[in-house]
N, C-alpha and C. Protein backbone atom coordinates (compact mmCIF):
# COMPACT_ATOMS: atom_id res chain seq x y z
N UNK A 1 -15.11 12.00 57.02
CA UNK A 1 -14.02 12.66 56.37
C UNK A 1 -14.05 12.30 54.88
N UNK A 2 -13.81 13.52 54.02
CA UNK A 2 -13.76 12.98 52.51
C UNK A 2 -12.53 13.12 51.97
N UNK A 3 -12.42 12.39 51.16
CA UNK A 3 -10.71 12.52 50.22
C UNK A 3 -11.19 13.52 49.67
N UNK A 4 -10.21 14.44 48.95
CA UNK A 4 -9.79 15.64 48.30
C UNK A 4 -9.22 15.04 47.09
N UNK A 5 -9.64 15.07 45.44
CA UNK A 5 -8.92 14.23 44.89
C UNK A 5 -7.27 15.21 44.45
N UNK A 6 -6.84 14.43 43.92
CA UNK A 6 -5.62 15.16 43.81
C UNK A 6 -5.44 14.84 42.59
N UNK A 7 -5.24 16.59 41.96
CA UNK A 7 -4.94 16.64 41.06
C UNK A 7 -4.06 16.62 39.66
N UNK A 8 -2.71 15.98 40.59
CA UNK A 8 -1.36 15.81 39.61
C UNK A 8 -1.93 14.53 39.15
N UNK A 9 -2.40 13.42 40.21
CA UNK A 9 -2.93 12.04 39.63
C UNK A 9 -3.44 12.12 38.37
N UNK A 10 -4.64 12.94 38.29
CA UNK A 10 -5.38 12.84 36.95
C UNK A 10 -4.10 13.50 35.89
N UNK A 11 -3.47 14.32 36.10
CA UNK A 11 -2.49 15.21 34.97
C UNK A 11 -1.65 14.24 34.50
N UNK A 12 -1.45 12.97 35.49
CA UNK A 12 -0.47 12.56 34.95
C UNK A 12 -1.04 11.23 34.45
N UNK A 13 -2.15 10.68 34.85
CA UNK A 13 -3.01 9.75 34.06
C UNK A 13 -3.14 10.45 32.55
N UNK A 14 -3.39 11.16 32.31
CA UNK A 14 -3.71 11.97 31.23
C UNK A 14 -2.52 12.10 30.41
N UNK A 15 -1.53 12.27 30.57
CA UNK A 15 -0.32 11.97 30.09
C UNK A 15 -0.07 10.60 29.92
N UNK A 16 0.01 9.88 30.22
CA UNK A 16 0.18 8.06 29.95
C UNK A 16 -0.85 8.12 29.08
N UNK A 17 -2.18 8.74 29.02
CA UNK A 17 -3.06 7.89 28.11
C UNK A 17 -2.50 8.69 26.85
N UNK A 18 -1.92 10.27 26.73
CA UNK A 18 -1.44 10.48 25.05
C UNK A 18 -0.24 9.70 24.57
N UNK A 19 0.60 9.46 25.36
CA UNK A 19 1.31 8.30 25.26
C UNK A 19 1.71 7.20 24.66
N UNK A 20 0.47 6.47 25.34
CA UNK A 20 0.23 5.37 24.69
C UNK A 20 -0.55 5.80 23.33
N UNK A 21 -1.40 6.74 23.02
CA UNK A 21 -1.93 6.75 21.63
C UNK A 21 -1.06 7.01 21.25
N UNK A 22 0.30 8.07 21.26
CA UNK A 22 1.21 8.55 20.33
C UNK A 22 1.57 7.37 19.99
N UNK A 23 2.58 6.59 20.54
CA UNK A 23 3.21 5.13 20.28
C UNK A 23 2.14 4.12 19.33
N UNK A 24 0.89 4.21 19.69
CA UNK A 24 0.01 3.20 18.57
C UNK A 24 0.19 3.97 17.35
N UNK A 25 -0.18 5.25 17.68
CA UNK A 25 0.08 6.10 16.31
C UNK A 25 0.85 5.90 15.31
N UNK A 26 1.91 6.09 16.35
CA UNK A 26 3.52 5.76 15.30
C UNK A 26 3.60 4.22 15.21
N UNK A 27 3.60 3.30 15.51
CA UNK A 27 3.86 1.95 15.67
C UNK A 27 2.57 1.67 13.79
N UNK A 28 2.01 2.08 14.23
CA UNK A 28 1.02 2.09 13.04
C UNK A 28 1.45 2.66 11.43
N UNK A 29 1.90 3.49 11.99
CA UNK A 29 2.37 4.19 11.11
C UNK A 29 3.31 3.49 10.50
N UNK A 30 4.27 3.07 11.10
CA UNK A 30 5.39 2.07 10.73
C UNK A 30 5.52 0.93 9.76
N UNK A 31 4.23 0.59 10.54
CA UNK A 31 3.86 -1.06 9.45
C UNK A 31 3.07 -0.78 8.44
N UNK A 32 2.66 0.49 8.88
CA UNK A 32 2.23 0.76 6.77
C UNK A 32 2.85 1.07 6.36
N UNK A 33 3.96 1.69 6.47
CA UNK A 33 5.24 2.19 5.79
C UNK A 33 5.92 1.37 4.79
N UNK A 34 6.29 0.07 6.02
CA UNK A 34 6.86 -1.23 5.54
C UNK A 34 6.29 -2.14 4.83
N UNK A 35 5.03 -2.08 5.12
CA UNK A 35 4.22 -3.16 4.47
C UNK A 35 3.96 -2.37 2.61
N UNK A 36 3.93 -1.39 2.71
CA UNK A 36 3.74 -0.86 1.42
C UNK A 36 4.97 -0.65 0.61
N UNK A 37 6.15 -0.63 1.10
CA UNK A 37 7.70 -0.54 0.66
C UNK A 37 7.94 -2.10 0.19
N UNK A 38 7.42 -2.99 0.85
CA UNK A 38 7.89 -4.44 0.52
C UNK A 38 6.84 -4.95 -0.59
N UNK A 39 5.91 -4.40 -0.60
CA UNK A 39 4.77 -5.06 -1.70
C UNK A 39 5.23 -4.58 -3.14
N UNK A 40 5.99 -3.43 -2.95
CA UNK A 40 6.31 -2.57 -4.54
C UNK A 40 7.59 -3.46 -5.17
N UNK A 41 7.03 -3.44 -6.42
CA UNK A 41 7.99 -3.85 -7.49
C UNK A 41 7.98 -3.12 -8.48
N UNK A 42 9.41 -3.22 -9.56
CA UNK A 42 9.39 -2.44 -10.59
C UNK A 42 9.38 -3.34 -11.78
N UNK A 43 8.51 -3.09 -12.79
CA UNK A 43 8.36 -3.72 -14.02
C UNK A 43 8.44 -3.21 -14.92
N UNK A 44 9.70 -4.03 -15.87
CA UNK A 44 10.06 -2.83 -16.94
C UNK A 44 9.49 -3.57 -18.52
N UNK A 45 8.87 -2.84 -19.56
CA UNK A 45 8.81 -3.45 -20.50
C UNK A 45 8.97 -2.59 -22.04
N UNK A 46 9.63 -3.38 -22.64
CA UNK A 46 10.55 -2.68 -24.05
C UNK A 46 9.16 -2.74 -24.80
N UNK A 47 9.51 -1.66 -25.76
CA UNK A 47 9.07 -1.86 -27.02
C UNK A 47 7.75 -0.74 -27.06
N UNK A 48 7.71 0.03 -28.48
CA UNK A 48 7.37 1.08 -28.90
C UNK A 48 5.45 0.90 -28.91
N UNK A 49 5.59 -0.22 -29.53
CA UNK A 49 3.89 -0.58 -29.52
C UNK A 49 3.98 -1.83 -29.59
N UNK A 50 3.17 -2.42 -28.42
CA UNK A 50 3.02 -4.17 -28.11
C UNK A 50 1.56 -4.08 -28.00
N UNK A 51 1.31 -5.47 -28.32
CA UNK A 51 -0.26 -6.12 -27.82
C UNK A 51 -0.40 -5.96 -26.48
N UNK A 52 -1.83 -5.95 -26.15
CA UNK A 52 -1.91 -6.07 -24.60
C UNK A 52 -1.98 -7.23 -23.98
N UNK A 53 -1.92 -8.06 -24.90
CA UNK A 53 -1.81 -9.19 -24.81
C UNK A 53 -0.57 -9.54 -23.97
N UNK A 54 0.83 -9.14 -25.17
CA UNK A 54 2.18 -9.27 -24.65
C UNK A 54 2.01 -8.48 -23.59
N UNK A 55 1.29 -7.32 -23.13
CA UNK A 55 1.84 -6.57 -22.20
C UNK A 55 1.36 -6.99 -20.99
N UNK A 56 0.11 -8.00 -21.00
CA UNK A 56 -0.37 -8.35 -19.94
C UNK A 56 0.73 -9.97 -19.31
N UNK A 57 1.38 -10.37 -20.55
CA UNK A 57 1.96 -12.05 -20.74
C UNK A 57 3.69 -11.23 -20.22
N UNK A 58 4.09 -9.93 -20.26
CA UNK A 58 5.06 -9.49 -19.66
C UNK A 58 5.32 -9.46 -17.89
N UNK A 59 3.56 -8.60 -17.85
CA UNK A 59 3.89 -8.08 -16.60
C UNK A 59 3.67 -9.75 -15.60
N UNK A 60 3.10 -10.56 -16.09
CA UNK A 60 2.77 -11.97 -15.23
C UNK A 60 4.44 -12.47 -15.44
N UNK A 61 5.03 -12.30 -16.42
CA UNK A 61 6.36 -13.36 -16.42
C UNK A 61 7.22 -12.49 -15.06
N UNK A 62 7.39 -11.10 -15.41
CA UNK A 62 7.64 -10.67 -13.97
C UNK A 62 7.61 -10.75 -12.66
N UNK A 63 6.50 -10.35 -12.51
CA UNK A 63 5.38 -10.35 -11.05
C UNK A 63 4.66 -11.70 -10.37
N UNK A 64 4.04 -12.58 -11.45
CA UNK A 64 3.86 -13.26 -11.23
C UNK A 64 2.53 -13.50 -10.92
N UNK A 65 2.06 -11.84 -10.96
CA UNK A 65 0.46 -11.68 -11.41
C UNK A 65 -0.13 -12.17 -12.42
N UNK A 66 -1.19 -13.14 -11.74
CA UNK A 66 -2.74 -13.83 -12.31
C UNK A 66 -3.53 -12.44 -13.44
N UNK A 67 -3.84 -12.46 -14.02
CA UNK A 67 -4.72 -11.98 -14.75
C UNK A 67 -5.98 -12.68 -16.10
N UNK A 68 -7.06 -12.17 -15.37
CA UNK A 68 -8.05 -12.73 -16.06
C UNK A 68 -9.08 -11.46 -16.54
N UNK A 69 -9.51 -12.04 -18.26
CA UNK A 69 -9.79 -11.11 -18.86
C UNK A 69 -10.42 -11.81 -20.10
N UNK A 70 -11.47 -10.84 -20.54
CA UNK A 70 -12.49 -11.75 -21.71
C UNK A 70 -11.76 -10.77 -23.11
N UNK A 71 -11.85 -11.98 -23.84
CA UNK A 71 -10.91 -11.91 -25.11
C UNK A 71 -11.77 -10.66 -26.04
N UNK A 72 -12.95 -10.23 -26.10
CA UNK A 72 -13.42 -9.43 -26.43
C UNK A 72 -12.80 -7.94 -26.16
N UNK A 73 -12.49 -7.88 -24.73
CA UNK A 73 -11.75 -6.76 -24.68
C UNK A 73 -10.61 -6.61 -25.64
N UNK A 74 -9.71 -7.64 -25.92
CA UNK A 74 -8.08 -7.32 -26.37
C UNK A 74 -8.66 -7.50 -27.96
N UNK A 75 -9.78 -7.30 -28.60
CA UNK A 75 -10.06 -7.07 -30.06
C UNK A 75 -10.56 -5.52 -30.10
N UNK A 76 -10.86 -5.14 -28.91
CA UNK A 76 -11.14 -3.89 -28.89
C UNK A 76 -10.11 -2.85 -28.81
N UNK A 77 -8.70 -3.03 -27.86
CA UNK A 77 -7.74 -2.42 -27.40
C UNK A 77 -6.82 -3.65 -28.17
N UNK A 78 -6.25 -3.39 -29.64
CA UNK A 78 -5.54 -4.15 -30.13
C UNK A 78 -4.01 -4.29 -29.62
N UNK A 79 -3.67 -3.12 -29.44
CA UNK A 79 -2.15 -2.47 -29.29
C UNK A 79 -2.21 -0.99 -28.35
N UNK A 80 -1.18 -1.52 -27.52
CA UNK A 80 -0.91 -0.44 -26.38
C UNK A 80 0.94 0.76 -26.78
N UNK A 81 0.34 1.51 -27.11
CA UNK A 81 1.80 2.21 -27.14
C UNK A 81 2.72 2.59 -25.75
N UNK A 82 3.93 2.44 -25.77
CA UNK A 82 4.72 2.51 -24.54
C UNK A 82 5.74 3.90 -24.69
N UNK A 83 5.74 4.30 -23.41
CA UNK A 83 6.71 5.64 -23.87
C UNK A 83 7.20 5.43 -22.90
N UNK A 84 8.68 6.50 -22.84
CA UNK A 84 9.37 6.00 -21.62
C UNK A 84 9.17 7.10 -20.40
């Protein structure tokens, strides 16, 4: 005698497995959402034309961003103009 398979089984295996991808999907989705909402900051800085110097010695007093950079560049790019 042979089994007959039955076919709601597989329909509904098949359903649990989109399921579960939808939910990773979205679950995924989520924590990039958040993770990219919490990393953003806003940095504000005055003034019409500054060194990049100051502008680099601004955005670290802020942020708290490291920046490293060869002094050759900031004789090249003396002054950065700012607009609003």
């Amino acid at each position: 005698m042979t089994k007959i398979p039955n076919p709601t089984w597989r329909k509904s295996r098949h359903q649990i497995w989109l399921m579960m991808r939808f939910t990773t999907i979205l679950m995924l989705a989520f924590s990039l959402h958040l993770s990219a909402k919490s990393s953003a900051q806003q940095v504000s800085i005055k003034g019409k034309q500054i060194s990049v110097e100051q502008f680099i010695r601004e955005i670290h007093r802020q942020t708290g961003y490291q920046f490293f950079f060869n002094d050759a560049l900031l004789k090249m790019h003396p002054s950065l103009k700012t607009c609003r």
